[in-house]
Protein backbone atom coordinates (compact mmCIF):
# COMPACT_ATOMS: atom_id res chain seq x y z
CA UNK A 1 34.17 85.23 136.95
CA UNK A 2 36.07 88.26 137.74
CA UNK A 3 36.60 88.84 133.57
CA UNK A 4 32.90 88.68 133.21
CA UNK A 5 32.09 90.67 135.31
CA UNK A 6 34.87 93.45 133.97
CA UNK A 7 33.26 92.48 130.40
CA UNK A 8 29.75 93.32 131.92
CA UNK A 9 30.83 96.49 133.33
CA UNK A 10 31.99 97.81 130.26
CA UNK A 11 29.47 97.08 128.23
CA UNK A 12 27.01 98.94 130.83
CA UNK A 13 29.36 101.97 131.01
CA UNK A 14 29.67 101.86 127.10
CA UNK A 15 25.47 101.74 127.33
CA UNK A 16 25.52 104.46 129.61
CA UNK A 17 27.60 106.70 127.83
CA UNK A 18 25.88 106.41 124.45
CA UNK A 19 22.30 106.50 126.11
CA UNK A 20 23.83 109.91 128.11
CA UNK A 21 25.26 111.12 124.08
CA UNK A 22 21.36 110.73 123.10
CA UNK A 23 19.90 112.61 126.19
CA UNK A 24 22.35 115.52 125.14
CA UNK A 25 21.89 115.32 121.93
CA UNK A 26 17.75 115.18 122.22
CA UNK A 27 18.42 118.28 124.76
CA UNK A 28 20.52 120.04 122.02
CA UNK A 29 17.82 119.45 119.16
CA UNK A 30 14.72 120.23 121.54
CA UNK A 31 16.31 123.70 122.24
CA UNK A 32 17.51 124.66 118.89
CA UNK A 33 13.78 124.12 117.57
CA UNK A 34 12.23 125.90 121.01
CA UNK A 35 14.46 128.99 119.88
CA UNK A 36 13.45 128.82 116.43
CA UNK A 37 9.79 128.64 117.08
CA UNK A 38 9.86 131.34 119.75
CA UNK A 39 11.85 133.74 117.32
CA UNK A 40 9.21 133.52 114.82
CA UNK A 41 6.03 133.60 117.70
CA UNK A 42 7.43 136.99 118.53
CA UNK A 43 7.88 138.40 115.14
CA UNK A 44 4.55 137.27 114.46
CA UNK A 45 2.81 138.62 117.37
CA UNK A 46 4.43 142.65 116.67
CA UNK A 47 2.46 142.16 113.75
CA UNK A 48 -0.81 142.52 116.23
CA UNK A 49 0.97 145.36 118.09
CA UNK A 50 2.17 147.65 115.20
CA UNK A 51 -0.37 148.32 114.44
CA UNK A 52 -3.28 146.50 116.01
CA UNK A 53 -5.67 144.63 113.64
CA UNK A 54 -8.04 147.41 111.96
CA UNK A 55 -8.20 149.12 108.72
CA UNK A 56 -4.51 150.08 109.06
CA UNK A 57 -3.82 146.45 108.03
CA UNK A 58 -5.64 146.98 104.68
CA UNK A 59 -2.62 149.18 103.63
CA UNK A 60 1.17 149.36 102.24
CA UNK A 61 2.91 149.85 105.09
CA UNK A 62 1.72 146.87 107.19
CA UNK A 63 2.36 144.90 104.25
CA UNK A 64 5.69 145.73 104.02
CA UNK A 65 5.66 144.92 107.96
CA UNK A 66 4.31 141.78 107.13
CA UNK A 67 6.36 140.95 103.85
CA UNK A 68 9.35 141.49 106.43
CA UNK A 69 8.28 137.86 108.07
CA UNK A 70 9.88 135.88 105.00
CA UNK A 71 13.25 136.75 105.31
CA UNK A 72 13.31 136.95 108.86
CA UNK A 73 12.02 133.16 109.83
CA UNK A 74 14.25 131.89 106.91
CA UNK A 75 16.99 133.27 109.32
CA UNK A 76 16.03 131.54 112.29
CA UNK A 77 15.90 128.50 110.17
CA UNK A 78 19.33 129.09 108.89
CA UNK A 79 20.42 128.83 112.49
CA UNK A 80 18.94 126.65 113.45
CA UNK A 81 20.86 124.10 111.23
CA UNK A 82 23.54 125.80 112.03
CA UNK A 83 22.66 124.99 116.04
CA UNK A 84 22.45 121.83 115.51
CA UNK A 85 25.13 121.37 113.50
CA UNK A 86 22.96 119.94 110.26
CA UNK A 87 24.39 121.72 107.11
CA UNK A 88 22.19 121.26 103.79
CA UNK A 89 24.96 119.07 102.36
CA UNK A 90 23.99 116.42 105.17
CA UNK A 91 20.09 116.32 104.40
CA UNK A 92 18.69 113.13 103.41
CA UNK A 93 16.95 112.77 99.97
CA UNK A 94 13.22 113.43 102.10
CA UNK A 95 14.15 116.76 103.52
CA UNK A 96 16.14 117.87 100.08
CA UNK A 97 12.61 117.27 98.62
CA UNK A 98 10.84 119.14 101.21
CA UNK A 99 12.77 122.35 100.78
CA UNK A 100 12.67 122.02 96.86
CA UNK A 101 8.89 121.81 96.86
CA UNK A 102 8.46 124.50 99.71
CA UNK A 103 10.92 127.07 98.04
CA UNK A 104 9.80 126.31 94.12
CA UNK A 105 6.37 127.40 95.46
CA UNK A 106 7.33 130.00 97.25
CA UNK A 107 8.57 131.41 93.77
CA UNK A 108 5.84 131.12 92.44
CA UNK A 109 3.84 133.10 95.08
CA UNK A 110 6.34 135.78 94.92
CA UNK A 111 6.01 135.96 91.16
CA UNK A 112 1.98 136.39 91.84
CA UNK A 113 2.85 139.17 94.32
CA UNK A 114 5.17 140.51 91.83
CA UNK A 115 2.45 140.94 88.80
CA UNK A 116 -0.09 142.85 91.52
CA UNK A 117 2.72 145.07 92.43
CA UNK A 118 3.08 146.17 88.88
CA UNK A 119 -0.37 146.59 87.92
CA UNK A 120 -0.99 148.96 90.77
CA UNK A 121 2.14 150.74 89.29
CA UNK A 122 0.86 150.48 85.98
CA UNK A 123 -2.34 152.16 87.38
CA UNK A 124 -0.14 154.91 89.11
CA UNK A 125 1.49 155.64 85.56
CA UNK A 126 -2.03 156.56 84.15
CA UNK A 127 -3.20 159.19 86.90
CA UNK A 128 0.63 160.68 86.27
CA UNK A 129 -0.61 161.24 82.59
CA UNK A 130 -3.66 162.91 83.93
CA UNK A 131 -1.70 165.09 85.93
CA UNK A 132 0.59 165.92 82.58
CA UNK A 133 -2.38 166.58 80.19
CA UNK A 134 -3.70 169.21 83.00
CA UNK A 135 -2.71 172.41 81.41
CA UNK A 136 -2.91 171.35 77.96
CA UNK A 137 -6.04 168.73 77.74
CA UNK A 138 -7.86 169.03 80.68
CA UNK A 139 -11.08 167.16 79.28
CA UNK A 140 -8.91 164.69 78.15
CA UNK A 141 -7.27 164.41 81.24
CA UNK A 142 -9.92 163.12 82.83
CA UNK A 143 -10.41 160.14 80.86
CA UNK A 144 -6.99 158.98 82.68
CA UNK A 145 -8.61 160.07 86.04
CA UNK A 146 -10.85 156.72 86.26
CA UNK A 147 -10.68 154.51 89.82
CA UNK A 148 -7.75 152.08 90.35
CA UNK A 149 -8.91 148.50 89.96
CA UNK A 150 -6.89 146.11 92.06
CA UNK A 151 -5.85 142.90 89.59
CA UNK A 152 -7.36 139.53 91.20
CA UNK A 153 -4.29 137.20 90.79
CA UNK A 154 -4.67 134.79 88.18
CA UNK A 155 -3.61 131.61 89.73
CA UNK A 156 -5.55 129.12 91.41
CA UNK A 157 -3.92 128.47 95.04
CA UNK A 158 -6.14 125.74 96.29
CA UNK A 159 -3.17 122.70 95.50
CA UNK A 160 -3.52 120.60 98.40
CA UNK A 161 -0.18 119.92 100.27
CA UNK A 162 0.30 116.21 101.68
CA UNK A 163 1.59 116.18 105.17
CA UNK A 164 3.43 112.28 105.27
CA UNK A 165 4.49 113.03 109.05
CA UNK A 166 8.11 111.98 110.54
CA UNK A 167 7.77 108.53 109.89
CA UNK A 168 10.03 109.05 106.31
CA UNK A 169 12.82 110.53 108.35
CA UNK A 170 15.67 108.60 109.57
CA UNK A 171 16.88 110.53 112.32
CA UNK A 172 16.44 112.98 114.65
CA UNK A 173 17.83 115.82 113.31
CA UNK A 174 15.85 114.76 109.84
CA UNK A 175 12.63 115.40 111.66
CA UNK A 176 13.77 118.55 113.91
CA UNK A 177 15.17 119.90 109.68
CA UNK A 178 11.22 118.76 108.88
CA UNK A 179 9.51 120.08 111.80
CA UNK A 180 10.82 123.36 111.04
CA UNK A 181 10.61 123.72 107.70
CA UNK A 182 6.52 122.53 107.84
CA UNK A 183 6.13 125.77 110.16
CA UNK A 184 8.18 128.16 107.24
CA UNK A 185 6.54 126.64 104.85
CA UNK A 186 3.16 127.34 106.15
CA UNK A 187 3.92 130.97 107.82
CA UNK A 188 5.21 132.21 104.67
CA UNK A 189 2.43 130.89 102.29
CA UNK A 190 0.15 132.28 104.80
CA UNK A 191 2.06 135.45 104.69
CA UNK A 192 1.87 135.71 100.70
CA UNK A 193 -1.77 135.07 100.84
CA UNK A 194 -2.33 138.01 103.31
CA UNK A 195 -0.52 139.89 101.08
CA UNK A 196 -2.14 138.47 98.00
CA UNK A 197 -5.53 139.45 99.41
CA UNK A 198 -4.62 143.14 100.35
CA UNK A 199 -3.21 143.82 97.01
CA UNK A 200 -6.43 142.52 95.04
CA UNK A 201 -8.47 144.20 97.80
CA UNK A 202 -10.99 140.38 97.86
CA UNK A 203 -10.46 136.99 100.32
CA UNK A 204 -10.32 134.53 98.19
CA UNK A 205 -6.29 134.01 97.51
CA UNK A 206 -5.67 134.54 101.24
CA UNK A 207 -8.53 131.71 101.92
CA UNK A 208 -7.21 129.27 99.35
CA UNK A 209 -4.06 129.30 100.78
CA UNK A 210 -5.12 128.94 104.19
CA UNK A 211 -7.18 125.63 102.83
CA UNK A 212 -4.02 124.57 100.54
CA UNK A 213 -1.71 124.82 104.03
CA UNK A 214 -4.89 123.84 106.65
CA UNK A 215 -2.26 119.91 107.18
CA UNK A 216 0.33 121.73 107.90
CA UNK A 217 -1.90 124.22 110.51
CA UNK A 218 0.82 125.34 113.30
CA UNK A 219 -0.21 126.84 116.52
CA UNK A 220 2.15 129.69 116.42
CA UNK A 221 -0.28 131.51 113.66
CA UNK A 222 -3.69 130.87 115.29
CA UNK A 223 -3.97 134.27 117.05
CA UNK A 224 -2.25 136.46 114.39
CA UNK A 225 -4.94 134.46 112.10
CA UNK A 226 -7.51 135.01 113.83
CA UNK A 227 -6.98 138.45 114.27
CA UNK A 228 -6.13 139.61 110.59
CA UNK A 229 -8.63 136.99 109.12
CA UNK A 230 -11.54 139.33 110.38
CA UNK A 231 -9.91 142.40 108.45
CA UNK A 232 -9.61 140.79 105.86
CA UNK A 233 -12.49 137.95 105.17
CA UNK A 234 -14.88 140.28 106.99
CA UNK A 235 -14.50 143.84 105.26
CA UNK A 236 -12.82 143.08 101.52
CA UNK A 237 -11.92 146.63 101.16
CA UNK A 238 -9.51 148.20 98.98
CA UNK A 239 -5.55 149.27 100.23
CA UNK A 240 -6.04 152.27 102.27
CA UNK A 241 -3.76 154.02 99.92
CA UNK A 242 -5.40 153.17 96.88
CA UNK A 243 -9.02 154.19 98.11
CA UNK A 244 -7.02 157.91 98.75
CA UNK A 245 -5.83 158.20 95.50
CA UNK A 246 -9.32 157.24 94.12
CA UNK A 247 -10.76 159.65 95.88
CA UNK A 248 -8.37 162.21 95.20
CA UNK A 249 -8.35 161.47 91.53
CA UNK A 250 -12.20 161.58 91.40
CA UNK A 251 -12.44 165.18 93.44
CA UNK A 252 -9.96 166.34 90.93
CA UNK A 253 -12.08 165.04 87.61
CA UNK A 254 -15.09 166.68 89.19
CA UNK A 255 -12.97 169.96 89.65
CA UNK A 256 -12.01 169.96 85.76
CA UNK A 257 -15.58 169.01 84.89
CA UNK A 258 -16.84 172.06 87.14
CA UNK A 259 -13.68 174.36 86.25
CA UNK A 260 -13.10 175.17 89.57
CA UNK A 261 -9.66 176.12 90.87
CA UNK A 262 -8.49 173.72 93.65
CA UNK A 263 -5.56 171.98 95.11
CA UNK A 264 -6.59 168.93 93.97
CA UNK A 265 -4.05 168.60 91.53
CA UNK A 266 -1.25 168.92 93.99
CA UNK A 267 -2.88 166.82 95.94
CA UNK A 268 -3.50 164.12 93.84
CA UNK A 269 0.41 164.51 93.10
CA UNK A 270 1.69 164.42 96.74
CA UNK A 271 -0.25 161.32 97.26
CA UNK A 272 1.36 159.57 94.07
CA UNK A 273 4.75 160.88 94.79
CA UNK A 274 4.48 158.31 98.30
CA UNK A 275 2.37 155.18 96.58
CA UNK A 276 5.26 155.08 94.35
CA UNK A 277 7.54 156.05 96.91
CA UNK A 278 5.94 152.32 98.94
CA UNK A 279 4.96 150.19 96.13
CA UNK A 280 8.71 150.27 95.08
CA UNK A 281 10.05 149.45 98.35
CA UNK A 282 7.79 146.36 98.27
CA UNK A 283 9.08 145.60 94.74
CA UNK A 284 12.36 145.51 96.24
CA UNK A 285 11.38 143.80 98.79
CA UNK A 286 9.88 140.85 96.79
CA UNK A 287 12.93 140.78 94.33
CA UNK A 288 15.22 140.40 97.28
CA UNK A 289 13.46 137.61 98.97
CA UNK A 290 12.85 135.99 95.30
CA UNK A 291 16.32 135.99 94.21
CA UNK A 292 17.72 134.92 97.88
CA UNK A 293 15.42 132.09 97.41
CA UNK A 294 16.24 130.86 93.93
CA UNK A 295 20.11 131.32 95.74
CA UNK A 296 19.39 128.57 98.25
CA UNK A 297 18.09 126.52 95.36
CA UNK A 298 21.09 126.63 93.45
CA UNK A 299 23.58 126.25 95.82
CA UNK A 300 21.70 123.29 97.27
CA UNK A 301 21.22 121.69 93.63
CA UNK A 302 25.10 121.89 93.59
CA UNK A 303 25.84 120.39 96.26
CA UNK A 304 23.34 117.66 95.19
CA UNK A 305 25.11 117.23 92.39
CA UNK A 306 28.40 117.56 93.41
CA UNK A 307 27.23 114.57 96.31
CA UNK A 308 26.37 112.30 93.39
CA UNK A 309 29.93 112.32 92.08
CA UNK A 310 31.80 111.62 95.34
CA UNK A 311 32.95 108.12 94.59
């Protein structure tokens, strides 16, 4: 009797302890993915105070502001495996797949961000060759003097994403690896589109993205959302700094056309000087974050691979 009971004991301590492990563990996993969450909630809401939703948002600057998002929530998810002590190499075949499909489209966004950036600079290139063919050709210049025409992107963006829920995951720190990367995923497509939109000066990338990412809707964007869709579904306008260089290339034609002497030239200069001055910050802002992310692929293919040939 007395050995049974010293059995029973035990096994009830042994219970205890491992139920107590669980509790920690839950505890260490519920505020690793609190921290993440509220690092990315306060990132997102300076985009509302600096500066507040208006036509400021419609320019270069807050996109760069915005653009700055991607590489700072890809942070917080770095430690957060890190915090809970989950490297890549440990990730089940269900999250590998996640992050492959999240980060090969994020590519490909990039790469749409990428050909807007250069047609604007293309466009800046031709009102540069106005400004050369001044003193020489001024009637020709003016054919080079025509209004900058934002490029709609190309690609269609309305894929629809499948959200299969935690039930594929295995364990808890699977679905704490998923939960986290669901909110990246859709804060940085969301981010693309915003920035998609306000480089092609029209809605409809930044609302097919929202519809290709509405499963995977995450309360940390609904008042950001709700705040820049109105800018941007609501008024459709051009960038801020393109609609000043339009302007300031068409006062300058009408100058040449009138032969008037004005400062229109330098102006029109000054205000290249800083588009090109912001459109290649952005450029190197998107190359960065591009080849950072096709980094992360390749390491984690490696390690994939070099998983499959452990004996």
């Amino acid at each position: 009797m007395v050995l049974l009971v010293e059995r029973l004991t035990k096994l009830y301590t042994k219970l205890e302890n491992h139920h107590h492990r669980q509790q920690l563990e839950a505890d260490v996993l519920s505020a690793a993915l609190k921290a993440f969450r509220s690092a990315v909630t306060n990132r997102l809401n300076q985009l509302l105070l600096n500066p507040k939703p208006g036509p400021e948002i419609l320019s270069l600057s807050w996109i760069q502001q915005c653009f700055e998002l991607l590489p700072l929530i890809n942070r917080a998810f770095a430690k957060l495996v890190v915090d809970i002590d989950y490297p890549m190499s440990s990730w089940e075949v269900a999250s590998l797949d996640e992050y492959f499909n999240y980060s090969l489209h994020l590519l490909e966004l990039l790469n749409s961000i990428s050909s807007s950036l250069s047609h604007l600079a293309h466009a800046r290139l031709s009102f540069a060759h106005a400004l050369s063919l001044l003193e020489n050709s001024p009637t020709l210049a003016i054919k080079h003097l025509k209004a900058i025409q934002p490029q709609s992107p190309s690609k269609d963006f309305r894929r629809q994403e499948n959200e299969d829920g935690d039930d594929k995951f295995s364990s808890c720190k699977e679905r704490v690896v998923n939960r986290a990367l669901m909110e990246i995923r859709t804060i940085s497509f969301w981010v693309c589109g915003v920035v998609l939109a306000s480089l092609s000066g029209e809605a409809k990338p930044y609302m097919e993205i929202k519809q290709m990412i509405s499963t995977f809707n995450t309360a940390l964007l609904i008042g950001v959302d709700s705040c820049i869709s109105d800018v941007i579904v609501d008024r459709g306008e051009l960038l801020t700094e393109v609609k000043e260089l339009n302007n300031a290339a068409a006062f300058l034609a009408s100058a040449i056309a009138s032969r008037e002497s004005s400062d229109a030239a330098k102006d029109l200069e000054g205000r290249l000087g800083v588009f090109e001055n912001q459109l290649e910050a952005l450029e190197k802002q998107v190359d960065n974050l591009f080849s950072k992310v096709l980094e992360g692929r390749n390491e984690l293919l490696l390690g994939v691979r070099q998983r499959r040939q452990r004996p």
